[in-house]
C-alpha atoms as a PDB file:
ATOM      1  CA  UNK A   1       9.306  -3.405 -11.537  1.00  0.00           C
ATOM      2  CA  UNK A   2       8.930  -4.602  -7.984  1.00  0.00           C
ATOM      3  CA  UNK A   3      12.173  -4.516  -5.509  1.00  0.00           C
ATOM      4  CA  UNK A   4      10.958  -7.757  -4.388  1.00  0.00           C
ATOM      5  CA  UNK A   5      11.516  -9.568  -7.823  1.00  0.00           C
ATOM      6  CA  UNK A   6      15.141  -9.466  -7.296  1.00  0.00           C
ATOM      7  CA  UNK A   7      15.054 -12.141  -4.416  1.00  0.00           C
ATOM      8  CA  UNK A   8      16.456 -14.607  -6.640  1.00  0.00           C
ATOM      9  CA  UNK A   9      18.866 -14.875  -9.118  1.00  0.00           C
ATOM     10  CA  UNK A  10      17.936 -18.181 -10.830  1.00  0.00           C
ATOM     11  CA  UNK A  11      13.598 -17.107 -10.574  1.00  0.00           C
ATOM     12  CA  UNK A  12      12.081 -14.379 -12.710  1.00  0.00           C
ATOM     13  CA  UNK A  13      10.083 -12.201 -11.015  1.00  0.00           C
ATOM     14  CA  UNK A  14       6.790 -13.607 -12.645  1.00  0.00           C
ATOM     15  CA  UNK A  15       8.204 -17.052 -11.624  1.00  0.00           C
ATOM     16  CA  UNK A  16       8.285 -16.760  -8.035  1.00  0.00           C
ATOM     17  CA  UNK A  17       4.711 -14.695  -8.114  1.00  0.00           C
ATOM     18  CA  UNK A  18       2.989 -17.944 -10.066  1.00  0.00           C
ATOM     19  CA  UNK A  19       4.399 -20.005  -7.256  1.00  0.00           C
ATOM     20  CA  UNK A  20       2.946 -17.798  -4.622  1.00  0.00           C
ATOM     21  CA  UNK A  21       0.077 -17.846  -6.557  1.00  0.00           C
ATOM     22  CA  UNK A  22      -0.203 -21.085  -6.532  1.00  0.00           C
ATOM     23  CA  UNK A  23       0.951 -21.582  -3.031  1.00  0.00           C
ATOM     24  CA  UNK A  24      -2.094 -20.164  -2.124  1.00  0.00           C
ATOM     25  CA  UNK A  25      -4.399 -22.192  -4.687  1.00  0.00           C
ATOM     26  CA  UNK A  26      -3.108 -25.454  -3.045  1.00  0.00           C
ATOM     27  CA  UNK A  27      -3.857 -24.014   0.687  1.00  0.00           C
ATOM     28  CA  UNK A  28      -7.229 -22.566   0.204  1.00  0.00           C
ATOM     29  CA  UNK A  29      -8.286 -24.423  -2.489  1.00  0.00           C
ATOM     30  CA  UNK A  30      -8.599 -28.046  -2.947  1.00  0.00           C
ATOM     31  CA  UNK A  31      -6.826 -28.849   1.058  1.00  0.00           C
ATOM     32  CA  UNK A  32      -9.786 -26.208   2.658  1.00  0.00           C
ATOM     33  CA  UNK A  33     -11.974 -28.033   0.160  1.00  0.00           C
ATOM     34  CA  UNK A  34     -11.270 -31.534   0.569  1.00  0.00           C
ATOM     35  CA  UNK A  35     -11.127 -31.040   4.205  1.00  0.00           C
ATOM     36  CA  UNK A  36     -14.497 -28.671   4.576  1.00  0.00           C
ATOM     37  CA  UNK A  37     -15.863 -32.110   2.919  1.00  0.00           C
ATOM     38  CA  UNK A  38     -14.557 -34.242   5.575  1.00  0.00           C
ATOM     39  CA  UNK A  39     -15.260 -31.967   8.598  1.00  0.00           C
ATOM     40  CA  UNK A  40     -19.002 -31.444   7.265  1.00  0.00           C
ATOM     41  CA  UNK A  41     -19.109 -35.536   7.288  1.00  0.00           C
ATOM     42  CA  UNK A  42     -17.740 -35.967  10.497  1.00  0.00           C
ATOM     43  CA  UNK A  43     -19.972 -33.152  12.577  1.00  0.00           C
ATOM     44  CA  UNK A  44     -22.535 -31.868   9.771  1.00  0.00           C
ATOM     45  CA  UNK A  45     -22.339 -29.081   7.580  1.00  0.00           C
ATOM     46  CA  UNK A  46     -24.477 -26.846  10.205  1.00  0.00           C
ATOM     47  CA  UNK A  47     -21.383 -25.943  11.865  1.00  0.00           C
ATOM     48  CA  UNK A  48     -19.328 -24.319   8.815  1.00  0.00           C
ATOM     49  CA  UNK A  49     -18.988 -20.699   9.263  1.00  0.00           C
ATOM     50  CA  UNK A  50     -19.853 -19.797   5.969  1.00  0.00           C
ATOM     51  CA  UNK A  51     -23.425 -19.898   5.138  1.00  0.00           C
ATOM     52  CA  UNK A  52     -22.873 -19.987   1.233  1.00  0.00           C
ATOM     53  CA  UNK A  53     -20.870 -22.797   2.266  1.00  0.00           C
ATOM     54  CA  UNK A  54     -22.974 -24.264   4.651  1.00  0.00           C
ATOM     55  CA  UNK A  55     -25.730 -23.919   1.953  1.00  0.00           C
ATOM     56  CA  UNK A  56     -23.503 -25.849  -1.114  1.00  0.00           C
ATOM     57  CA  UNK A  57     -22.566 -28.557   1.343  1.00  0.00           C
ATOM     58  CA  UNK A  58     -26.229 -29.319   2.143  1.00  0.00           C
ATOM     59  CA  UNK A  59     -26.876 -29.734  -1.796  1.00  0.00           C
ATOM     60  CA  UNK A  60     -23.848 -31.416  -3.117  1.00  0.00           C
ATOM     61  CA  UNK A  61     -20.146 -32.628  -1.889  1.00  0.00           C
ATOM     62  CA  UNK A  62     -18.848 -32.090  -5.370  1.00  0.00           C
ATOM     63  CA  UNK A  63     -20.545 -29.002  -6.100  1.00  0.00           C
ATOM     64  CA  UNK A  64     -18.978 -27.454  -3.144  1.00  0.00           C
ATOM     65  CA  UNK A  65     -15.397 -28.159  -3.563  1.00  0.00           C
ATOM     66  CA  UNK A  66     -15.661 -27.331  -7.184  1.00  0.00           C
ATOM     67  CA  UNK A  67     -17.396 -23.622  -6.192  1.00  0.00           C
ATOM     68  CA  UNK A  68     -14.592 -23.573  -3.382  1.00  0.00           C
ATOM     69  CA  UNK A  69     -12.082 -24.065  -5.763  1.00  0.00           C
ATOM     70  CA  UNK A  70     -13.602 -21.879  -8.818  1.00  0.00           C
ATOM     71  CA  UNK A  71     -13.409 -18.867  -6.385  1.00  0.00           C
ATOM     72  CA  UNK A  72     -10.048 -19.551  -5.396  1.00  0.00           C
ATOM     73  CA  UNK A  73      -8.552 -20.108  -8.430  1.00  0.00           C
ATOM     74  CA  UNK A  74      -9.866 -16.759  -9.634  1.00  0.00           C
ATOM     75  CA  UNK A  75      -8.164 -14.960  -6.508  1.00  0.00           C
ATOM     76  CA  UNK A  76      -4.586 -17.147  -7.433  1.00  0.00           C
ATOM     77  CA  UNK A  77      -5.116 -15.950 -10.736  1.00  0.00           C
ATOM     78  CA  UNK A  78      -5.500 -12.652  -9.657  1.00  0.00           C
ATOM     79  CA  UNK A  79      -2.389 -12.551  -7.151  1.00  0.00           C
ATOM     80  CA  UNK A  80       0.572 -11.618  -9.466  1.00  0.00           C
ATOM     81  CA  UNK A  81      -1.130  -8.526 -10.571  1.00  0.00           C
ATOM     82  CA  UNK A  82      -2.447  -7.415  -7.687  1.00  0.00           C
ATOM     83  CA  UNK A  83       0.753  -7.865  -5.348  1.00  0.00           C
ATOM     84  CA  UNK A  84       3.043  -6.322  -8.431  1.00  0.00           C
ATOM     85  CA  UNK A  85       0.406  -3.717  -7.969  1.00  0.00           C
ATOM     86  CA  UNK A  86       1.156  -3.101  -4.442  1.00  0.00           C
ATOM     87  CA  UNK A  87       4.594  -4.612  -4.018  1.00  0.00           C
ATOM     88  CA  UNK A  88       3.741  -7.199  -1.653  1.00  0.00           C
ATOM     89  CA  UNK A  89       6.929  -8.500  -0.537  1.00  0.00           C
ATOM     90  CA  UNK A  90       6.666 -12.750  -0.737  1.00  0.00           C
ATOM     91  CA  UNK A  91       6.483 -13.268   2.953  1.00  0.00           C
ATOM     92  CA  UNK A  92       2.757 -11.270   2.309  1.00  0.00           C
ATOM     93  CA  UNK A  93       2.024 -14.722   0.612  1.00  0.00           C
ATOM     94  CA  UNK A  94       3.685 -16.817   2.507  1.00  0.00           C
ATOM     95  CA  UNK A  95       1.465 -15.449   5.521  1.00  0.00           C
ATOM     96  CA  UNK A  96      -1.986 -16.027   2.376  1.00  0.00           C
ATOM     97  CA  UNK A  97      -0.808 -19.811   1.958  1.00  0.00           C
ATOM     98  CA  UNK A  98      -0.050 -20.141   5.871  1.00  0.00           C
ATOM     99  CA  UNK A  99      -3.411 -19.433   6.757  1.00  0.00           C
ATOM    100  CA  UNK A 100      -5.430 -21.748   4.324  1.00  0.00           C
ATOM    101  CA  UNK A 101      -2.955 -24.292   5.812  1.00  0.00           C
ATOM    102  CA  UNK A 102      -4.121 -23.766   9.310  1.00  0.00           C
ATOM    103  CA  UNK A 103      -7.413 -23.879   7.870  1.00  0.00           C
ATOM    104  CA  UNK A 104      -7.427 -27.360   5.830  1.00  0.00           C
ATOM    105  CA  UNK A 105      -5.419 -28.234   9.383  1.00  0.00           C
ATOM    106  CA  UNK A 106      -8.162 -27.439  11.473  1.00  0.00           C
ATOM    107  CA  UNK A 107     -10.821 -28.723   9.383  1.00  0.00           C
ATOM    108  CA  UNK A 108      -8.704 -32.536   9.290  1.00  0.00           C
ATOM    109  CA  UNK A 109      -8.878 -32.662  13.052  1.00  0.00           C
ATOM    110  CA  UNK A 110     -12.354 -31.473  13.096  1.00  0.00           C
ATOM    111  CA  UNK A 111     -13.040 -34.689  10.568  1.00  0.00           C
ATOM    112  CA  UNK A 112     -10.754 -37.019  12.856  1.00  0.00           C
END
């Protein structure tokens, strides 16, 4: 049992690692997809760093926002296990969802 599942007394352990789980869903998937959408509008989608990306917004919107958030969703799904498997302590998420905010932040001004 992790050390970290402790952190609070009215959360199970599994509780607070589904929130962190999803957390991170939120962040990196539909806000990064949603906003990839409306940066690729704004400027085109030749400047997206990804070239799978790059390649799904030149074919279809939807397609790539539902692909975004199909890959994501497997990683969220993934993220109790694997941080119970290497006792990530919850700031380790917080830092995961922190960065697909500054993400989805980025790509809204790029869209502005």
């Amino acid at each position: 049992s992790s050390r970290w599942k402790a952190l609070s007394s009215d959360q199970s352990g599994d509780e607070i690692r589904h929130r962190e789980a999803a957390a991170i869903f939120a962040t990196h998937g539909p806000a990064d997809a949603i906003t990839t959408v409306l940066a690729s509008r704004a400027v085109g989608s030749g400047v997206e760093a990804n070239p799978i990306v790059r390649r799904l917004l030149e074919a279809s919107e939807p397609a790539t926002a539902i692909v975004m958030c199909g890959c994501v969703a497997v990683a969220a799904i993934a993220w109790p296990t694997a941080a119970d498997a290497i006792d990530a302590p919850p700031i380790a998420a917080i830092v995961v969802a922190a960065i697909g905010a500054t993400v989805a932040a980025t790509n809204f001004m790029v869209a502005l």
